[in-house]
C-alpha atoms as a PDB file:
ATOM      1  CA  UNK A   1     -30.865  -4.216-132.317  1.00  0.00           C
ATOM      2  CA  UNK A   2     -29.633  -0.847-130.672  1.00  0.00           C
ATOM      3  CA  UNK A   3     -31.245   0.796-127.923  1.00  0.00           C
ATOM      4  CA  UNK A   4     -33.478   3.405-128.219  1.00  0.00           C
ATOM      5  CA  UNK A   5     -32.743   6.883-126.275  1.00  0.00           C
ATOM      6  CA  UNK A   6     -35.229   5.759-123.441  1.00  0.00           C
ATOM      7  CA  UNK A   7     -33.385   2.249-123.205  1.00  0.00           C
ATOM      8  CA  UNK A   8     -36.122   0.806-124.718  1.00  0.00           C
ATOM      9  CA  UNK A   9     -34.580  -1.679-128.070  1.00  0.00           C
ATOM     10  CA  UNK A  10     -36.037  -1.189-131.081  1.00  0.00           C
ATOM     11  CA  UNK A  11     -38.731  -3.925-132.346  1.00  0.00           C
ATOM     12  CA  UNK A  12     -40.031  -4.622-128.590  1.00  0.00           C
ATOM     13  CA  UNK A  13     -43.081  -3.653-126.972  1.00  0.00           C
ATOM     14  CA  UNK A  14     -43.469  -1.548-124.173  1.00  0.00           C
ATOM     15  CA  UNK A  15     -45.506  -3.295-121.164  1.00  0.00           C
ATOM     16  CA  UNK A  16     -48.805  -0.703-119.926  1.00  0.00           C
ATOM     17  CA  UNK A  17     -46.858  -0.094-116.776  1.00  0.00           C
ATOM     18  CA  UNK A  18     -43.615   1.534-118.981  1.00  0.00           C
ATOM     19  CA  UNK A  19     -46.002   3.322-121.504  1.00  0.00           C
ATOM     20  CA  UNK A  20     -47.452   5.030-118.322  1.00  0.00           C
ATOM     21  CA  UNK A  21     -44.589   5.120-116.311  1.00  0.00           C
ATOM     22  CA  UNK A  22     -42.587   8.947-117.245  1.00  0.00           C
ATOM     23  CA  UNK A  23     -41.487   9.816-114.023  1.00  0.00           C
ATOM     24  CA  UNK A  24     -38.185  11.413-113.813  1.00  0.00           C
ATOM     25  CA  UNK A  25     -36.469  10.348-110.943  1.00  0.00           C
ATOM     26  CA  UNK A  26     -36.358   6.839-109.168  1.00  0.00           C
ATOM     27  CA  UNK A  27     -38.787   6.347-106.745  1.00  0.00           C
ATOM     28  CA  UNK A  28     -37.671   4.895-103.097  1.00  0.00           C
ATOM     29  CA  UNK A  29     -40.164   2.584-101.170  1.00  0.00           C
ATOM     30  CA  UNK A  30     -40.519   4.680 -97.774  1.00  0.00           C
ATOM     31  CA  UNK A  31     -43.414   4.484 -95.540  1.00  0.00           C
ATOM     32  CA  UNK A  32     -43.357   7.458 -93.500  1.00  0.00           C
ATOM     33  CA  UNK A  33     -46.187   9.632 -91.128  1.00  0.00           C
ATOM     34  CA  UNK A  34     -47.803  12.556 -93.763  1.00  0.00           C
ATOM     35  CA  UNK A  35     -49.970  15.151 -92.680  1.00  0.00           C
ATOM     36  CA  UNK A  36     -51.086  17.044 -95.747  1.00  0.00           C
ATOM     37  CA  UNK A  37     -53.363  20.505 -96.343  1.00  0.00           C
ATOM     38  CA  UNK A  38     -54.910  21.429 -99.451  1.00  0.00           C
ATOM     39  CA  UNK A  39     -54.104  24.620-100.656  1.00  0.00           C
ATOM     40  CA  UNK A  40     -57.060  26.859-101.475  1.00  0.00           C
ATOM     41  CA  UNK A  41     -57.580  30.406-101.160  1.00  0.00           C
ATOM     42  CA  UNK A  42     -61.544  29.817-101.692  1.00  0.00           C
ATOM     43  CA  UNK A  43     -62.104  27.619 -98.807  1.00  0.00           C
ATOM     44  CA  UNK A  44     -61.242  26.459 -95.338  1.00  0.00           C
ATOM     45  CA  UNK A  45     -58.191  24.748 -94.747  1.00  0.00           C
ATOM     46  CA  UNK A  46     -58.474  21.081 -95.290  1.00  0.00           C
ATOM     47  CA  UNK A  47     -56.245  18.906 -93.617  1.00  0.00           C
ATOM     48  CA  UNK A  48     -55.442  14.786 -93.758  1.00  0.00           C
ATOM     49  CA  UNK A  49     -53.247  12.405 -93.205  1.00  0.00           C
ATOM     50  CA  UNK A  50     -51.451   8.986 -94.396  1.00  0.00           C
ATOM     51  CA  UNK A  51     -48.476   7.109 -95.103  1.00  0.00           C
ATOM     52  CA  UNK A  52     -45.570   7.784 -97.687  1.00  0.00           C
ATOM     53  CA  UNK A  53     -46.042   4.973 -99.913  1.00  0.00           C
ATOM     54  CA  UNK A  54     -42.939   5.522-102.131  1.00  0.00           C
ATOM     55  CA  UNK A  55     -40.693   8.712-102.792  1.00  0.00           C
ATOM     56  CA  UNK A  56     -38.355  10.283-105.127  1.00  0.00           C
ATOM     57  CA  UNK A  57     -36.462  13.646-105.775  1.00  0.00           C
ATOM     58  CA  UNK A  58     -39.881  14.859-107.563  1.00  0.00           C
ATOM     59  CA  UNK A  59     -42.612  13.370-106.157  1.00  0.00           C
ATOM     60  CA  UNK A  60     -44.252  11.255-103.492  1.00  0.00           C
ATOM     61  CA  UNK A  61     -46.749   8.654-103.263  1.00  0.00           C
ATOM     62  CA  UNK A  62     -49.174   8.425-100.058  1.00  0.00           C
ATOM     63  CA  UNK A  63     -52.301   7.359 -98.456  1.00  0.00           C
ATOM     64  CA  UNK A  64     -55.236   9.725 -97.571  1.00  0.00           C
ATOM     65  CA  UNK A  65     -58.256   9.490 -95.813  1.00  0.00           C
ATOM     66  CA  UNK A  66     -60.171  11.278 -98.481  1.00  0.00           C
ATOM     67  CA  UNK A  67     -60.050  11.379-102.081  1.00  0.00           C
ATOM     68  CA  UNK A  68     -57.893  14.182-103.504  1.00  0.00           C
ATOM     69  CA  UNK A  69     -58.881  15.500-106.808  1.00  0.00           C
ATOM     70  CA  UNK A  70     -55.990  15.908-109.158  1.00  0.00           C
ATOM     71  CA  UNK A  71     -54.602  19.402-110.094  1.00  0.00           C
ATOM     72  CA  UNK A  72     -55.419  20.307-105.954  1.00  0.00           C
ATOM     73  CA  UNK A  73     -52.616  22.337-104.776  1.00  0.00           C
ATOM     74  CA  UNK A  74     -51.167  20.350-101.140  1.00  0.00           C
ATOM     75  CA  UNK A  75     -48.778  21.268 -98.606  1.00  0.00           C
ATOM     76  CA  UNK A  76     -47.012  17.607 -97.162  1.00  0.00           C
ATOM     77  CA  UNK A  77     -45.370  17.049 -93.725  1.00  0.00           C
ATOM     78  CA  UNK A  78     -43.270  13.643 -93.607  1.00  0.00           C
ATOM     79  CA  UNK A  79     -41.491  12.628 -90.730  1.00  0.00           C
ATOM     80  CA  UNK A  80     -38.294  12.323 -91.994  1.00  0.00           C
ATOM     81  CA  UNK A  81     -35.956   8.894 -90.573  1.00  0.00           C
ATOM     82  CA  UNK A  82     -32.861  10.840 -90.168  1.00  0.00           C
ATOM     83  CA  UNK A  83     -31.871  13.628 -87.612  1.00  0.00           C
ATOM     84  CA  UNK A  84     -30.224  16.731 -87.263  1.00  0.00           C
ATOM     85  CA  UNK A  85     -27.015  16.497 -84.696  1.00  0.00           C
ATOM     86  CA  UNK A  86     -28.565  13.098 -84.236  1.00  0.00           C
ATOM     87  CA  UNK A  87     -31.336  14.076 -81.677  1.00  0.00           C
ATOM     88  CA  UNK A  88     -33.620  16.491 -83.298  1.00  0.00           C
ATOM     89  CA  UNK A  89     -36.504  15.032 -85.550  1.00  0.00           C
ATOM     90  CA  UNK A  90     -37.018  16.462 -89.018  1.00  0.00           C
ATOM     91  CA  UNK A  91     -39.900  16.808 -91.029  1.00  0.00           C
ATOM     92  CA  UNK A  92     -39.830  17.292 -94.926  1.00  0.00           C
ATOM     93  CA  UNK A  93     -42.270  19.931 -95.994  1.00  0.00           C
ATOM     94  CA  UNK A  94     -43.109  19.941 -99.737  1.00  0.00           C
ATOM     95  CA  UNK A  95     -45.318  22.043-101.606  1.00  0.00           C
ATOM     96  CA  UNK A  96     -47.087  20.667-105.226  1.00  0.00           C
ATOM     97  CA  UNK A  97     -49.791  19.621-107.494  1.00  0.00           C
ATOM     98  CA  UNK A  98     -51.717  16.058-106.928  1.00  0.00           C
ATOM     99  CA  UNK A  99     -51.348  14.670-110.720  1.00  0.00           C
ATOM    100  CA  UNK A 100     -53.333  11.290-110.008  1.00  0.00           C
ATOM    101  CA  UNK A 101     -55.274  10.019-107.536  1.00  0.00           C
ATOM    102  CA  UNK A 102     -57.619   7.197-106.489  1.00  0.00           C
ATOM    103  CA  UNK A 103     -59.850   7.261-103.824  1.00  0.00           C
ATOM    104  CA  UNK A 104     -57.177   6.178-101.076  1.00  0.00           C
ATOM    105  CA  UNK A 105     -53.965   7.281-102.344  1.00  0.00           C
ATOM    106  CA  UNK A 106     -52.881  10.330-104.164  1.00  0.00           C
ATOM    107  CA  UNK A 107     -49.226  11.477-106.229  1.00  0.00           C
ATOM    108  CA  UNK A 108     -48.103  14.917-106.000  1.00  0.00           C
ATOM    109  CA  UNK A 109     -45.271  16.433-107.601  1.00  0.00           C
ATOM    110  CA  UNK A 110     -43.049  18.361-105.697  1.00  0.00           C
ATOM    111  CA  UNK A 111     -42.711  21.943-106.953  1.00  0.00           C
ATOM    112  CA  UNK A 112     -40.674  23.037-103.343  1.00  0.00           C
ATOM    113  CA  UNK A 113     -39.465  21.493-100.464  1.00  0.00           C
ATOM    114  CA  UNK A 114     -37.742  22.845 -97.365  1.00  0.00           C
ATOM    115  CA  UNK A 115     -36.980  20.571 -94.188  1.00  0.00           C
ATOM    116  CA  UNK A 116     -37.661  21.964 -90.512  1.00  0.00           C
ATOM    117  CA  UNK A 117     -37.801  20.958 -87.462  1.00  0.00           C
ATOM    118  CA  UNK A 118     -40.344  18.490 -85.659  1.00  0.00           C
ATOM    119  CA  UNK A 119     -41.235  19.681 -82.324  1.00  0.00           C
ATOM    120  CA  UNK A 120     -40.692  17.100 -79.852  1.00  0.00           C
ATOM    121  CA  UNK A 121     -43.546  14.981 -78.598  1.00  0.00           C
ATOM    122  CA  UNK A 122     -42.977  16.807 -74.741  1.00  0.00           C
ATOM    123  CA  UNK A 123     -43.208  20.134 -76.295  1.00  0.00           C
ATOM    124  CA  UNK A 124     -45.710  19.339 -78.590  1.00  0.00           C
ATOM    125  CA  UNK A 125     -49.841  21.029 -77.380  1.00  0.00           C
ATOM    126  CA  UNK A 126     -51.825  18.639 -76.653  1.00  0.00           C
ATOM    127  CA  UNK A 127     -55.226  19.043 -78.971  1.00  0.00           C
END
């Protein structure tokens, strides 16, 4: 048998999980601090947070503390692990589209992404 242009060989089938599976990119278990915003001109900024759940060049996969309905527009903060000059914290800031969700988790693809700089828990207002 010869393999198909997805890898798949001819004559098999596909499980559920590869039928519904088209992601792009390889996805990277990484749990990680998120802070996320919804994106909406109409009403007042709504904010959350979670845990990365997995990641990839296109997307990433977190815990929320609400349900976020797909097509919502989000702005994501992650704590990133590594550092710049090896003392300053980094945070990955991606902008994108939720594209599924369940009532505790929630996918976005990434449409931008930018990383800055995490202010320091000294400097850092207290709430």
């Amino acid at each position: 048998m010869r393999s198909s242009r997805h890898g798949m060989r001819q004559g098999t089938d596909m499980t559920d999980q590869e039928k519904t599976d088209r992601r792009g990119a390889d996805r990277f278990p990484i749990e990680r601090e998120v802070r996320y915003k919804i994106l909406s001109r109409k009403s007042l900024d709504e904010t959350g947070t979670g845990k990365t759940i997995n990641m990839s060049s296109n997307g990433v996969l977190f815990t929320t503390d609400r349900h976020l309905l797909p097509g919502k527009r989000l702005e994501v903060s992650i704590s990133w692990p590594a550092q710049l000059n090896s003392r300053i914290a980094l945070k990955l800031v991606a902008r994108g589209r939720v594209v599924r969700s369940e009532e505790d988790r929630a996918a976005i693809e990434i449409h931008q992404y930018e990383f800055r700089t995490q202010a320091s828990q000294s400097t850092a207002v207290a709430p």
